[in-house]
Protein backbone atom coordinates (compact mmCIF):
# COMPACT_ATOMS: atom_id res chain seq x y z
CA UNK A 1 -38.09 28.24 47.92
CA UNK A 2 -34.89 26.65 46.98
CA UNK A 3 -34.02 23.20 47.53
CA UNK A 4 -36.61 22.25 49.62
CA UNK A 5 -36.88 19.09 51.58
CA UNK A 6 -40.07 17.87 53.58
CA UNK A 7 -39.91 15.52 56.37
CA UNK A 8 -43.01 13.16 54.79
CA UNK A 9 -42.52 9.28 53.54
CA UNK A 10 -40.23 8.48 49.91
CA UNK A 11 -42.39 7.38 47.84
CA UNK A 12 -42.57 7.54 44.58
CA UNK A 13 -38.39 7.61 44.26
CA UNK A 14 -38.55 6.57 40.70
CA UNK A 15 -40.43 9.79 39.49
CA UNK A 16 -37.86 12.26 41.69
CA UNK A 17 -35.04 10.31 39.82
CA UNK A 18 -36.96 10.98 36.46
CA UNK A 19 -37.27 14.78 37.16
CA UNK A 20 -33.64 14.92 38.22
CA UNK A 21 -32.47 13.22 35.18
CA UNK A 22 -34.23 15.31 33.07
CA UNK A 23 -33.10 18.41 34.90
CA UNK A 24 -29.31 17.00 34.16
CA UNK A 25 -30.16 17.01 30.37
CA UNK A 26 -29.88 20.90 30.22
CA UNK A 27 -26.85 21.91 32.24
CA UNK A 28 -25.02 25.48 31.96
CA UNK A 29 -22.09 23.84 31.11
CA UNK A 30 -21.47 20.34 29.91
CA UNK A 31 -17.76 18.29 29.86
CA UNK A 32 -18.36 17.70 26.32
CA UNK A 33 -19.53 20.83 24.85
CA UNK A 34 -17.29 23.12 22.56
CA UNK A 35 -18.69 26.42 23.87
CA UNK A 36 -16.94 27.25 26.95
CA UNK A 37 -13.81 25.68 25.06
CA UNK A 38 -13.44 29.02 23.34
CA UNK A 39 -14.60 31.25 25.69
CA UNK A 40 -11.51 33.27 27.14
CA UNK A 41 -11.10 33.65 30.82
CA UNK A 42 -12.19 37.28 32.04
CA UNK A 43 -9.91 37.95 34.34
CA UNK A 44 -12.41 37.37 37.76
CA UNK A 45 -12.61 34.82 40.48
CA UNK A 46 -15.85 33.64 41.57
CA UNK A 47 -16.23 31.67 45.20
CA UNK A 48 -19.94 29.23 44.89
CA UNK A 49 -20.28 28.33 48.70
CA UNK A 50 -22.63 24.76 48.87
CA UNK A 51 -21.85 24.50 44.59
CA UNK A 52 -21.17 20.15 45.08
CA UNK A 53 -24.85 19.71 43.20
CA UNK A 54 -27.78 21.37 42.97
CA UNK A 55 -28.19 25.48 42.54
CA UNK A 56 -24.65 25.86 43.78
CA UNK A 57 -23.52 23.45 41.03
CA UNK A 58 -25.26 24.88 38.09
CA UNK A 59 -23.98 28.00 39.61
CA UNK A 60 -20.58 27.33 39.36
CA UNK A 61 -20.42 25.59 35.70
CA UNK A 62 -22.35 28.44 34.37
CA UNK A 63 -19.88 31.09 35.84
CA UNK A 64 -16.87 28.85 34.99
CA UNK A 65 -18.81 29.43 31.21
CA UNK A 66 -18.58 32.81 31.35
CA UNK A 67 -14.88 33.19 32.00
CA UNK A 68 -14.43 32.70 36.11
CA UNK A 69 -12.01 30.79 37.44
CA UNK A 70 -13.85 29.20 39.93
CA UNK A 71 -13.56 27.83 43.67
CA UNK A 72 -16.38 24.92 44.24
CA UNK A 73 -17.02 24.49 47.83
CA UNK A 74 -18.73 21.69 49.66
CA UNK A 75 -18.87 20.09 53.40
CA UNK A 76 -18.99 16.72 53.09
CA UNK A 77 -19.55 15.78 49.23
CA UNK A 78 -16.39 15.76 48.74
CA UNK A 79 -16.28 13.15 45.22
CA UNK A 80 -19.55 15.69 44.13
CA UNK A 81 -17.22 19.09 44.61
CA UNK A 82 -14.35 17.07 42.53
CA UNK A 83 -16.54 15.94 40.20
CA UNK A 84 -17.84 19.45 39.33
CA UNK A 85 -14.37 20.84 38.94
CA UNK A 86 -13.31 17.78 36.52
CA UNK A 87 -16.52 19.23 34.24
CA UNK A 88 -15.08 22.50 34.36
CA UNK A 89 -11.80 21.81 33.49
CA UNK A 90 -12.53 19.05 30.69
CA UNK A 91 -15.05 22.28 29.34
CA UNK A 92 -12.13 24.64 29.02
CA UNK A 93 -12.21 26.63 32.47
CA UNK A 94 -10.15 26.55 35.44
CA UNK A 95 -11.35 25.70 39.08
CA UNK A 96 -10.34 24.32 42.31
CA UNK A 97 -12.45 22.61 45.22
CA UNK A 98 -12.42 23.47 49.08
CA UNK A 99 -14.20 21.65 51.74
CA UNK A 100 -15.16 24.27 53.78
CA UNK A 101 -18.12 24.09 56.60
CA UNK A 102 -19.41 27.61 56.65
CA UNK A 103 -20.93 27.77 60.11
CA UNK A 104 -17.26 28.05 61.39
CA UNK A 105 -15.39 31.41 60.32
CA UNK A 106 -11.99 30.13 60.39
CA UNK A 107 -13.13 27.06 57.50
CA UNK A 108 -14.63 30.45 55.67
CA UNK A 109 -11.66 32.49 56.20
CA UNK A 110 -9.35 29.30 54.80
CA UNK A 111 -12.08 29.21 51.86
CA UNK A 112 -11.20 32.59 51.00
CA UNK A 113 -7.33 32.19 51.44
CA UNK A 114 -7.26 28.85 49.53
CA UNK A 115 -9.09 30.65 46.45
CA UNK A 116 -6.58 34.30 46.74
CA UNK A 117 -3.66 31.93 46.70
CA UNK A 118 -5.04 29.74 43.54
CA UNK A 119 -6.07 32.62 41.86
CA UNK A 120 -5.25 35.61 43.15
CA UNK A 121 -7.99 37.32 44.32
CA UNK A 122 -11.93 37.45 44.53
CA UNK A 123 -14.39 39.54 43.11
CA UNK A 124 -17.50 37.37 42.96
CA UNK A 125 -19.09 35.33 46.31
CA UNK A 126 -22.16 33.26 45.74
CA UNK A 127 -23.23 32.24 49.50
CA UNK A 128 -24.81 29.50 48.68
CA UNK A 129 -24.79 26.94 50.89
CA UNK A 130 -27.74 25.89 53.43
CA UNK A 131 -30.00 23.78 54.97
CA UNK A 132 -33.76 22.87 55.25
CA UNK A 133 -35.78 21.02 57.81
CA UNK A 134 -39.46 21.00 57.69
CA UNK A 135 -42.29 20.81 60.62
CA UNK A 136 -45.12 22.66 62.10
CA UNK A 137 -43.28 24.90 64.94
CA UNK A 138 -45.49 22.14 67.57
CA UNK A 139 -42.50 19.45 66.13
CA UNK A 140 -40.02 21.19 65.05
CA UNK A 141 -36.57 19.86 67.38
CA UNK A 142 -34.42 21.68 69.00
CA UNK A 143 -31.76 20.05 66.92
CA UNK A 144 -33.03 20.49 63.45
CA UNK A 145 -33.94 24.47 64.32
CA UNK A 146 -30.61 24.93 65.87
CA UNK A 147 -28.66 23.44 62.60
CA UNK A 148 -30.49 25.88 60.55
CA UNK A 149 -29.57 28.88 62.27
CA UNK A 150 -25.89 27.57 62.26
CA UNK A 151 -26.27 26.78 58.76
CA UNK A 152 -28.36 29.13 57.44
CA UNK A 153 -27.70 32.22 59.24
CA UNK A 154 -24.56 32.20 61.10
CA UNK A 155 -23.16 30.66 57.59
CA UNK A 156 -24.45 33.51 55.51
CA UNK A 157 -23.07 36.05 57.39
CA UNK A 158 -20.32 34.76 57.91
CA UNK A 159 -19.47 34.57 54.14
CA UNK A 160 -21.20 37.74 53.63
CA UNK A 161 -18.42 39.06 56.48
CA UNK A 162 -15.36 37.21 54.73
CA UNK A 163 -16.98 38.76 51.29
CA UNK A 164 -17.55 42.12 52.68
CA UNK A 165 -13.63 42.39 53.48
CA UNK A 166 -12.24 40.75 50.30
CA UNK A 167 -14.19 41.53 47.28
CA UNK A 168 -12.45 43.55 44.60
CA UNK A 169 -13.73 46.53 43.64
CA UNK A 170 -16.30 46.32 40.79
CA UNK A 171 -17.32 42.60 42.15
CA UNK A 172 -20.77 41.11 43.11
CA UNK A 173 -21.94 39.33 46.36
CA UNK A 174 -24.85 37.65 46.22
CA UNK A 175 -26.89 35.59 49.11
CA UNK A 176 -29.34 32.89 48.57
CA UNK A 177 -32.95 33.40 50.03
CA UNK A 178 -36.03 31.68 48.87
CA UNK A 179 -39.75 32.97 47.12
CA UNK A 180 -41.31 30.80 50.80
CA UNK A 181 -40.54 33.98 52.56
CA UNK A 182 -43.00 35.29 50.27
CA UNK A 183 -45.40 32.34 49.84
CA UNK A 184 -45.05 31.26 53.72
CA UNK A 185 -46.18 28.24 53.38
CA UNK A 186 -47.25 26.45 56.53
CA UNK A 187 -44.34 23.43 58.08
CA UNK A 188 -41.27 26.34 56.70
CA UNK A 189 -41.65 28.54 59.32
CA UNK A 190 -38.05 28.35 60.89
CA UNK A 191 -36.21 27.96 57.53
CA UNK A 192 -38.23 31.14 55.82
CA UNK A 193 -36.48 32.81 58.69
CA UNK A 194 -33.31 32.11 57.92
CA UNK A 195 -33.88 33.10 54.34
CA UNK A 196 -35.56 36.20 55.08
CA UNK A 197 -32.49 37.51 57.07
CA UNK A 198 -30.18 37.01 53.76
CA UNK A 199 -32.44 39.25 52.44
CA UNK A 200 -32.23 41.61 55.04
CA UNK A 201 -28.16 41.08 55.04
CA UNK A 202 -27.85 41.68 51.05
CA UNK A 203 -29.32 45.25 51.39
CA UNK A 204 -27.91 46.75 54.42
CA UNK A 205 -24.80 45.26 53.04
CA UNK A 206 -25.19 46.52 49.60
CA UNK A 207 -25.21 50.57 51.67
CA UNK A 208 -22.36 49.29 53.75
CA UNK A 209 -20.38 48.52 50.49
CA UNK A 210 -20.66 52.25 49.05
CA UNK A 211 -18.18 53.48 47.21
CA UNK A 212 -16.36 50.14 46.44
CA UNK A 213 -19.04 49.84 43.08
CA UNK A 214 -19.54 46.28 44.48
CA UNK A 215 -23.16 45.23 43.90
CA UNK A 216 -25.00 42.79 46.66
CA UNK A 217 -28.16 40.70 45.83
CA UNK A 218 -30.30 38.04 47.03
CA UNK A 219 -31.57 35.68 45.10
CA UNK A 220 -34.66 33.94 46.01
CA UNK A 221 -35.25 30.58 43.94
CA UNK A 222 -39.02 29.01 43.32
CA UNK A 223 -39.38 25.39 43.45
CA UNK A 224 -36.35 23.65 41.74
CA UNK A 225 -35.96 20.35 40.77
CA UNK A 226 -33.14 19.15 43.12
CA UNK A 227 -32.82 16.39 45.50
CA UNK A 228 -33.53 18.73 48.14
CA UNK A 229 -37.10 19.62 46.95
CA UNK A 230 -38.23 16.22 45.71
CA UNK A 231 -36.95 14.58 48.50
CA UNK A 232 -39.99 12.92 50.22
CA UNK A 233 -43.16 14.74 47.75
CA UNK A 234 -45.38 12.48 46.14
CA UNK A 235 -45.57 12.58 42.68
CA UNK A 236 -49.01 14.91 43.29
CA UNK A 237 -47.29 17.07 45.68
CA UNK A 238 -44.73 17.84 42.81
CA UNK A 239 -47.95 18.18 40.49
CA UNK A 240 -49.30 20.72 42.37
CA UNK A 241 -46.41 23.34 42.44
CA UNK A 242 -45.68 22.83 38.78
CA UNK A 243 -49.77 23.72 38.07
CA UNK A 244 -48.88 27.01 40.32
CA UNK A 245 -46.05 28.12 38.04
CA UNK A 246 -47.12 29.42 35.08
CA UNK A 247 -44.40 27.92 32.64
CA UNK A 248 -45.78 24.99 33.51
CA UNK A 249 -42.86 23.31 34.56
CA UNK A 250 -40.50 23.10 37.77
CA UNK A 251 -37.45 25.32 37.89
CA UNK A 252 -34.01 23.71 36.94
CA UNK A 253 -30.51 24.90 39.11
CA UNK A 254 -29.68 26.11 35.30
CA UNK A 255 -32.13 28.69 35.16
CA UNK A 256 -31.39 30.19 38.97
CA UNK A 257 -27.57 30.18 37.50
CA UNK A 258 -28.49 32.13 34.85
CA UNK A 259 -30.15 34.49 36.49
CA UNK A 260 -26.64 34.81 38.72
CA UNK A 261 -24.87 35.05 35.61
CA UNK A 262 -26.93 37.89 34.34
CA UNK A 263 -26.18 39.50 37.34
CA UNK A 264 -22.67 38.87 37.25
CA UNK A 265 -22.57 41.31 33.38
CA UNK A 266 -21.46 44.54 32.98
CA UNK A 267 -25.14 45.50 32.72
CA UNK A 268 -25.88 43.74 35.46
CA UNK A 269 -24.24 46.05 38.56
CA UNK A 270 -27.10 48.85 38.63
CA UNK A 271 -29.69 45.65 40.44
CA UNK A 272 -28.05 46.58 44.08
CA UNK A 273 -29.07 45.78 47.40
CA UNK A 274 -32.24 43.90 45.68
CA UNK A 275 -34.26 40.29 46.41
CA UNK A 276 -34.69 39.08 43.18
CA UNK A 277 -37.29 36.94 42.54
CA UNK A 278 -36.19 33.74 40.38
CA UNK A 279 -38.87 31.77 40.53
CA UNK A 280 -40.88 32.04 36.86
CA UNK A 281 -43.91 33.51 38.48
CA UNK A 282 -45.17 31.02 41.48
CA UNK A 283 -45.54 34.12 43.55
């Protein structure tokens, strides 16, 4: 259920700037921390699709922390996508930004030729980037369903297709569903959809992808304390999820990065062709 957004009033804007706040106070990588300032590049290129803020932010830092040279990728937040990069680099890593709309495959093919000429290669793809728009199917538009499945779908697969032809050997692919495909909650009918079929895409990629030892995932988030979640909830609506969750608390982008990350190890590459539930225990 990542990055949700709801289509009810704003209200209660000071308490979603609160949560967001104190989300920022744990980041996987901060500009003035000394621990990714020693930590030696490993040699790998990682591509974060939708990485300008949220998940694909936290995404990107924490991989920049573990030795990628990154590629952060946005569509329109383009200050954001620099912005992430300039915290990478003054942490010790390398990255580069690309605005890059993934619904069109030539934007995704330039993605991928921007980051092989920067860096010379890639060997992980976080398809991140997407989309949510919330009604009972009675009002949901035309417009908003149609922008999903552009987003959403066509955009996954057509990273997962750029991935599935440039990934080095040994490398990971991962695609971003959400734990609503479990929960099916009622208003997220169309967008647990488009989730569901990254699931679907991750594992009949992952058989597609045999002998090539490269490893494809899906991770499917909880509720995370971004923007696109506390977006229009009332400060009981946010109440209510975190009572569901048994730590007690919502999930940061931090902790769905980490569980990327741990993905991303050496011990990591035997989870293949999975849906992996990051979502401390909602569902």
């Amino acid at each position: 259920m990542a990055d949700y957004m709801d289509t009810t009033s704003q209200e209660h804007s000071l308490s979603r700037r609160t949560l967001l706040a104190a989300s920022a106070l744990t980041p996987a990588l901060s500009a003035t921390g000394t621990a990714a300032q020693t930590t030696p590049s490993n040699g790998k290129v990682a591509i974060v699709t939708g990485s300008s803020r949220g998940i694909g932010a936290a995404t990107a830092k924490r991989l920049a922390q573990d030795g990628f040279r990154v590629t952060v990728n946005c569509v329109v937040n383009r200050d954001l996508a620099a912005g992430v990069v300039r915290e990478i680099e003054a942490a010790g890593g390398e990255a580069i930004w690309e605005q890059a709309d993934v619904s069109d495959p030539a934007s995704v093919r330039r993605l991928f030729d921007v980051t092989e000429r920067a860096f010379g290669g890639t060997d992980v793809v976080v398809a991140n980037a997407g989309i949510m728009r919330l009604a009972p199917f009675a009002d949901m538009t035309d417009e908003d369903f149609d922008h999903m499945v552009a987003v959403n779908l066509k955009g996954g697969f057509n990273t997962l297709r750029e991935a599935a032809r440039r990934v080095r050997e040994g490398g990971r692919i991962f695609t971003t569903s959400s734990s609503i495909t479990t929960l099916r909650s009622p208003t997220y009918g169309p967008y647990a959809a488009t989730k569901g079929s990254m699931e679907l895409f991750a594992n009949i990629l992952a058989k597609e992808l045999q002998g090539r030892m490269v490893s494809v995932n899906a991770i499917a988030p909880g509720v995370v304390a971004t923007s696109l979640f506390l977006d229009g909830k009332t400060e009981q609506q946010v109440a209510g999820f975190v009572q569901r969750t048994p730590h007690g608390r919502l999930g940061e982008p931090a902790d769905i990065a980490a569980a990327i990350s741990l993905l991303c190890s050496q011990g990591g590459w035997w989870v293949n062709g999975q849906t992996v539930l990051a979502n401390g225990g909602i569902v």
